[in-house]
N, C-alpha and C. Protein backbone atom coordinates (compact mmCIF):
# COMPACT_ATOMS: atom_id res chain seq x y z
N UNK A 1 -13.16 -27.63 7.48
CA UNK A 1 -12.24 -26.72 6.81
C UNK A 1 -11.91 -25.61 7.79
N UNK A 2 -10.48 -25.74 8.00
CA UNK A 2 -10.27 -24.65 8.85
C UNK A 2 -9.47 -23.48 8.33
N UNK A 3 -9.08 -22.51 9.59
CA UNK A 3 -8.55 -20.98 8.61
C UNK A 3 -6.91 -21.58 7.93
N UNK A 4 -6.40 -22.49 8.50
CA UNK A 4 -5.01 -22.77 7.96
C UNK A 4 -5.15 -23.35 6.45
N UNK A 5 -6.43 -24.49 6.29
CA UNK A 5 -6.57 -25.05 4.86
C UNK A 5 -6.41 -23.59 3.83
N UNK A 6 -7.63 -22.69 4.33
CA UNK A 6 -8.18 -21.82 3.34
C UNK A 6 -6.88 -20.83 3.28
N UNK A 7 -6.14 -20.74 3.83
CA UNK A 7 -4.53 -20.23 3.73
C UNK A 7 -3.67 -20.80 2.75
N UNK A 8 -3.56 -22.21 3.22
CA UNK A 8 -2.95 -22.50 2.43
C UNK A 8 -3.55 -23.03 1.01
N UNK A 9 -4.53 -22.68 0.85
CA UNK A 9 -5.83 -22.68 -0.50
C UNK A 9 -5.09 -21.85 -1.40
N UNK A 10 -4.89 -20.46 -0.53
CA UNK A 10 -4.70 -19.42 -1.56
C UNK A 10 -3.35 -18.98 -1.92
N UNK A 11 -2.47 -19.93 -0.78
CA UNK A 11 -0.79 -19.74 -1.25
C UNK A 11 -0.93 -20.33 -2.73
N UNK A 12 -1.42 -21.39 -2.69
CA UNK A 12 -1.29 -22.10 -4.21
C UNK A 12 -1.83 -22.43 -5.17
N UNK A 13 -3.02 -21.22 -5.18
CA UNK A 13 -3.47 -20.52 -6.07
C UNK A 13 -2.66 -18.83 -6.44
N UNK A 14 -1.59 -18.89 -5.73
CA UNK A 14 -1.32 -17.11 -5.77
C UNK A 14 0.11 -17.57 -6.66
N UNK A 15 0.56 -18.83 -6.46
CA UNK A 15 1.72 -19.51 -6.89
C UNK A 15 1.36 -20.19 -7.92
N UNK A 16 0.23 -20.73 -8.24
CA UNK A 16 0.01 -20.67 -9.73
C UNK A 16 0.00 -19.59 -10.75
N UNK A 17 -0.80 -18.96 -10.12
CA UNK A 17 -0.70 -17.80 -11.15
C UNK A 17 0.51 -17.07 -11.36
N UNK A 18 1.45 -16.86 -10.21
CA UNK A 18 2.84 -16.27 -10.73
C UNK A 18 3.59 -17.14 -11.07
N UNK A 19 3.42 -18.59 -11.39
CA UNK A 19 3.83 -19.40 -12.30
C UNK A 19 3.17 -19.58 -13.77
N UNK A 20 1.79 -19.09 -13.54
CA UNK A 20 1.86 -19.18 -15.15
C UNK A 20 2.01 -17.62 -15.74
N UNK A 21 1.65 -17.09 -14.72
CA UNK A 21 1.91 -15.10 -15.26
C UNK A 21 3.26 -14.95 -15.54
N UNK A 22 4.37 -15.53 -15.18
CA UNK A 22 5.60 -15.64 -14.83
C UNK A 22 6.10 -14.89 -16.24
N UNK A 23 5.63 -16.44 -16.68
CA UNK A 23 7.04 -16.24 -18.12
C UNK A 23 6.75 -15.16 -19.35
N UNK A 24 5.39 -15.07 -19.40
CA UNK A 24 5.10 -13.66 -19.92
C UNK A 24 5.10 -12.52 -19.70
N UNK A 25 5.11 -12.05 -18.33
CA UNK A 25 5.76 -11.28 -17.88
C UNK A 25 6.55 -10.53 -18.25
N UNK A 26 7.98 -11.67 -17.60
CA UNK A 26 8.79 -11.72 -17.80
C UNK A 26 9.55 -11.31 -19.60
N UNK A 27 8.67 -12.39 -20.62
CA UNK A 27 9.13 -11.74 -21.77
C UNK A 27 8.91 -10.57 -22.23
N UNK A 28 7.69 -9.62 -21.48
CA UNK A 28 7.35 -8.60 -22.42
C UNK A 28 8.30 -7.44 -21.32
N UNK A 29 8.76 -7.80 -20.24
CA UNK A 29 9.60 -6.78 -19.31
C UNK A 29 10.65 -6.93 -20.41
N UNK A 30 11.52 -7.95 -20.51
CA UNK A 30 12.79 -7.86 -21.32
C UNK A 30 12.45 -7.33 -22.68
N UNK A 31 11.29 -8.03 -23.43
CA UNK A 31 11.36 -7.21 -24.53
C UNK A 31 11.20 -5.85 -24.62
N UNK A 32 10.61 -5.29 -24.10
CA UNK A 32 10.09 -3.58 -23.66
C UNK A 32 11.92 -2.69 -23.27
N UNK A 33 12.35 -3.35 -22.30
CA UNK A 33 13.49 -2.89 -21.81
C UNK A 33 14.78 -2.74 -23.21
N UNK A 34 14.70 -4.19 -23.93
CA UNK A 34 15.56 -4.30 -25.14
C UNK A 34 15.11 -3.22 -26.46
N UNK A 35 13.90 -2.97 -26.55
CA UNK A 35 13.82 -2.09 -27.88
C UNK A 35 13.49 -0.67 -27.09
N UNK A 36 13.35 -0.50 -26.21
CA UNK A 36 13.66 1.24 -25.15
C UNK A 36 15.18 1.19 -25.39
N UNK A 37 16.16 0.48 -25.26
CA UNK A 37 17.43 0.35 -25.27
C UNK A 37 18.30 0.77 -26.65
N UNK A 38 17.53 0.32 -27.80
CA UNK A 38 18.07 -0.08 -29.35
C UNK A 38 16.76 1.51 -29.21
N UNK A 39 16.13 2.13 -28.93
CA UNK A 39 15.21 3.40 -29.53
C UNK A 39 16.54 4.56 -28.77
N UNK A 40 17.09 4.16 -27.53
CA UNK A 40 17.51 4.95 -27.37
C UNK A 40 18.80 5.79 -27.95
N UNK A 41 19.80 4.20 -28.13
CA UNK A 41 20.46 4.67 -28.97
C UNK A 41 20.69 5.06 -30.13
N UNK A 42 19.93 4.39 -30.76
CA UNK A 42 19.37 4.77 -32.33
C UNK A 42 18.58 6.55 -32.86
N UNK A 43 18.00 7.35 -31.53
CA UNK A 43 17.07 8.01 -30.98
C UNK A 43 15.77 7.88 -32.09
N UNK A 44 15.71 6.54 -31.71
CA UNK A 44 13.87 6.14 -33.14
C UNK A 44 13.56 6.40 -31.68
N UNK A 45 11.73 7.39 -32.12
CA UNK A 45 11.19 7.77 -31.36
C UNK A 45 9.98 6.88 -31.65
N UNK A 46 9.33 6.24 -32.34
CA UNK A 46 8.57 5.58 -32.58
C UNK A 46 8.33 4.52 -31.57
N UNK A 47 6.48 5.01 -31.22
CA UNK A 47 6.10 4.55 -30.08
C UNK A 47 5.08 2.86 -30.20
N UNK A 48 5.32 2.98 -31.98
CA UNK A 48 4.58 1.73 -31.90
C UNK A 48 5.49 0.42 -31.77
N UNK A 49 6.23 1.07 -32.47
CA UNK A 49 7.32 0.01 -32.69
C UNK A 49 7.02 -0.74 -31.23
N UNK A 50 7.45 -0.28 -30.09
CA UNK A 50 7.68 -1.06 -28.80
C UNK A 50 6.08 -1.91 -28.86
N UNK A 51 5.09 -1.74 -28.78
CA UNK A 51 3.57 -2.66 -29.06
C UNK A 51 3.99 -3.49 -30.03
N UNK A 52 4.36 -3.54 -31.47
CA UNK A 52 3.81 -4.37 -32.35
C UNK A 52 4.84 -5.11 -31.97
N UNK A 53 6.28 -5.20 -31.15
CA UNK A 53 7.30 -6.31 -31.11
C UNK A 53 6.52 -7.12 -29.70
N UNK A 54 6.59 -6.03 -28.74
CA UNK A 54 5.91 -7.15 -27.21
C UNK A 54 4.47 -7.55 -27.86
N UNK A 55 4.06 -7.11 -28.86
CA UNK A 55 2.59 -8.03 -29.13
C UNK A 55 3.15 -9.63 -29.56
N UNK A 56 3.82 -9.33 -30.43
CA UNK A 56 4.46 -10.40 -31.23
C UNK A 56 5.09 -11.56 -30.16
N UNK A 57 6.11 -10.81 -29.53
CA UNK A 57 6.75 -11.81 -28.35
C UNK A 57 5.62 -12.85 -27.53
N UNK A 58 4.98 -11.94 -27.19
CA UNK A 58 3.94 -12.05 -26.07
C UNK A 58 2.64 -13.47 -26.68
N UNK A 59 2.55 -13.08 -27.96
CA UNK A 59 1.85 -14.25 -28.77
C UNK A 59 2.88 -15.58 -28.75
N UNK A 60 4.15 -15.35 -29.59
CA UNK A 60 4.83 -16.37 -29.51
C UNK A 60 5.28 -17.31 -28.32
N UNK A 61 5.47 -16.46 -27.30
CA UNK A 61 5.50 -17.13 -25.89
C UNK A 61 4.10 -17.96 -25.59
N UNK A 62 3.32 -17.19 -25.96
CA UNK A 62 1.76 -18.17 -25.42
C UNK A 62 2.07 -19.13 -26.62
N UNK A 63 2.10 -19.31 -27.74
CA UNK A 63 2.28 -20.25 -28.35
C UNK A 63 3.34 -21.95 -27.95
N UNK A 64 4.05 -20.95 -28.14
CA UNK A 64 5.41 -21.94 -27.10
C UNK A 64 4.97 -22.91 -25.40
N UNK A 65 4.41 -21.71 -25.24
CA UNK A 65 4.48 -22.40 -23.37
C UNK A 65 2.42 -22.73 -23.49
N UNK A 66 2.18 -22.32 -24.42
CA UNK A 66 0.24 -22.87 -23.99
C UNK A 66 -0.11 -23.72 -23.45
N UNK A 67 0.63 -24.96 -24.20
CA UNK A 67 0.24 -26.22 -23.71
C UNK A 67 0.96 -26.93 -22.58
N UNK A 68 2.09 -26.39 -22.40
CA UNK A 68 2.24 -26.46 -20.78
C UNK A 68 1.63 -25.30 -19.46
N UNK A 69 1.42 -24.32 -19.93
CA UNK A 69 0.14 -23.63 -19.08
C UNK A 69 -1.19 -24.43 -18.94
N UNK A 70 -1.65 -25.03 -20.01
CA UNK A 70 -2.77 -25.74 -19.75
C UNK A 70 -2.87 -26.94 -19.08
N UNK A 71 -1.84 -27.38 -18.96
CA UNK A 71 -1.70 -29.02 -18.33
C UNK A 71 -1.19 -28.48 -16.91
N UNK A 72 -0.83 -27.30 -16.44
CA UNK A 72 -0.60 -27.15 -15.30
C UNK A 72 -2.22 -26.48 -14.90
N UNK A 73 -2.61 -26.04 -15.69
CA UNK A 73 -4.22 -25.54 -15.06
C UNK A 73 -4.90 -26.37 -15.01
N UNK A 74 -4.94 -27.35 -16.05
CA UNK A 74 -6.19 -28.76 -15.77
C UNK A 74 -5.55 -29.48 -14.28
N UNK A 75 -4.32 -30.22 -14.29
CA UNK A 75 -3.88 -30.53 -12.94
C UNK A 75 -3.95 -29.93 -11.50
N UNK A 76 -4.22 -28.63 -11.73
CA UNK A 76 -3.98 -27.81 -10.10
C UNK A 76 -6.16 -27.80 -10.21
N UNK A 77 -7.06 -27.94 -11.21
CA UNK A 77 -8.47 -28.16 -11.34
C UNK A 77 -8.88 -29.24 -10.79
N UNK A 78 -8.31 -30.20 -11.76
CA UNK A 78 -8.63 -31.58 -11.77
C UNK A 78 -7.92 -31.86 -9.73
N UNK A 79 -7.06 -31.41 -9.31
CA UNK A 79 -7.19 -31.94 -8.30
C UNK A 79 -8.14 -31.16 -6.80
N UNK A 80 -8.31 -29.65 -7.59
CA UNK A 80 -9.01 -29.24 -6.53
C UNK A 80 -10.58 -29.71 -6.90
N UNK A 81 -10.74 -29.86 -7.48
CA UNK A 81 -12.62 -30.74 -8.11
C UNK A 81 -12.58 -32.44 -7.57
N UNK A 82 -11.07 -32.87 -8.10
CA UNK A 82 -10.78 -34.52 -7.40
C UNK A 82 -11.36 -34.29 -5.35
N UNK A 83 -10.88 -33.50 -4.74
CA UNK A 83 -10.49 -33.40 -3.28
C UNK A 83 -11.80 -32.68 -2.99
N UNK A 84 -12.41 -32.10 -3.80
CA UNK A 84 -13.94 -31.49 -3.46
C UNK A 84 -14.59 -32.50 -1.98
N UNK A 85 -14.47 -33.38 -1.88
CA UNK A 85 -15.45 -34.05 -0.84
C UNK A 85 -15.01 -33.40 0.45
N UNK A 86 -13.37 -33.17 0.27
CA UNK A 86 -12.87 -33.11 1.65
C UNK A 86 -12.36 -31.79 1.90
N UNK A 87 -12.33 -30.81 0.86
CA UNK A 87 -12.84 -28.92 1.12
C UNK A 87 -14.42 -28.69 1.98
N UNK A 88 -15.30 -30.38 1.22
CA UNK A 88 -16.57 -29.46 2.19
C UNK A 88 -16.45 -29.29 3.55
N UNK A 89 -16.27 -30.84 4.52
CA UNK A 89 -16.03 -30.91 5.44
C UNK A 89 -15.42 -30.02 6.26
């Protein structure tokens, strides 16, 4: 195992995770941005409001995308545990 493997070890582990961090992210940036937007013009000052909607989003998205988050985490496992013989070396 040399310094280029363990490089490229951690490109795609750093690219998993901003593939699965991605889309949640992503929903709770837009949702946050959309009800700051509708508080502003409206001037609702109410600070929960923005939590109990990105809680909500943020659940429903894991709901939606779980089981393709998980089949991309068992696959990127299952093959670094499969290739184990040839990380020791």
């Amino acid at each position: 195992m040399d310094g280029n493997f363990v490089i490229g070890l951690g490109q795609q582990v750093i690219m998993m995770v901003l593939e699965l961090a991605g889309p949640i992210l992503l929903v709770g940036i837009i949702v946050g941005l959309v009800i700051s937007i509708f508080q502003a013009t409206t001037q609702i000052s109410e600070q929960t409001l923005v939590y109990f909607v990105k809680t909500a989003s943020i659940i429903l998205i894991l709901l939606l995308a779980g089981p393709w988050m998980m089949s991309q985490m068992l696959n990127f496992t299952t093959n670094i545990l499969g290739n184990l013989q040839q990380y020791i070396r």
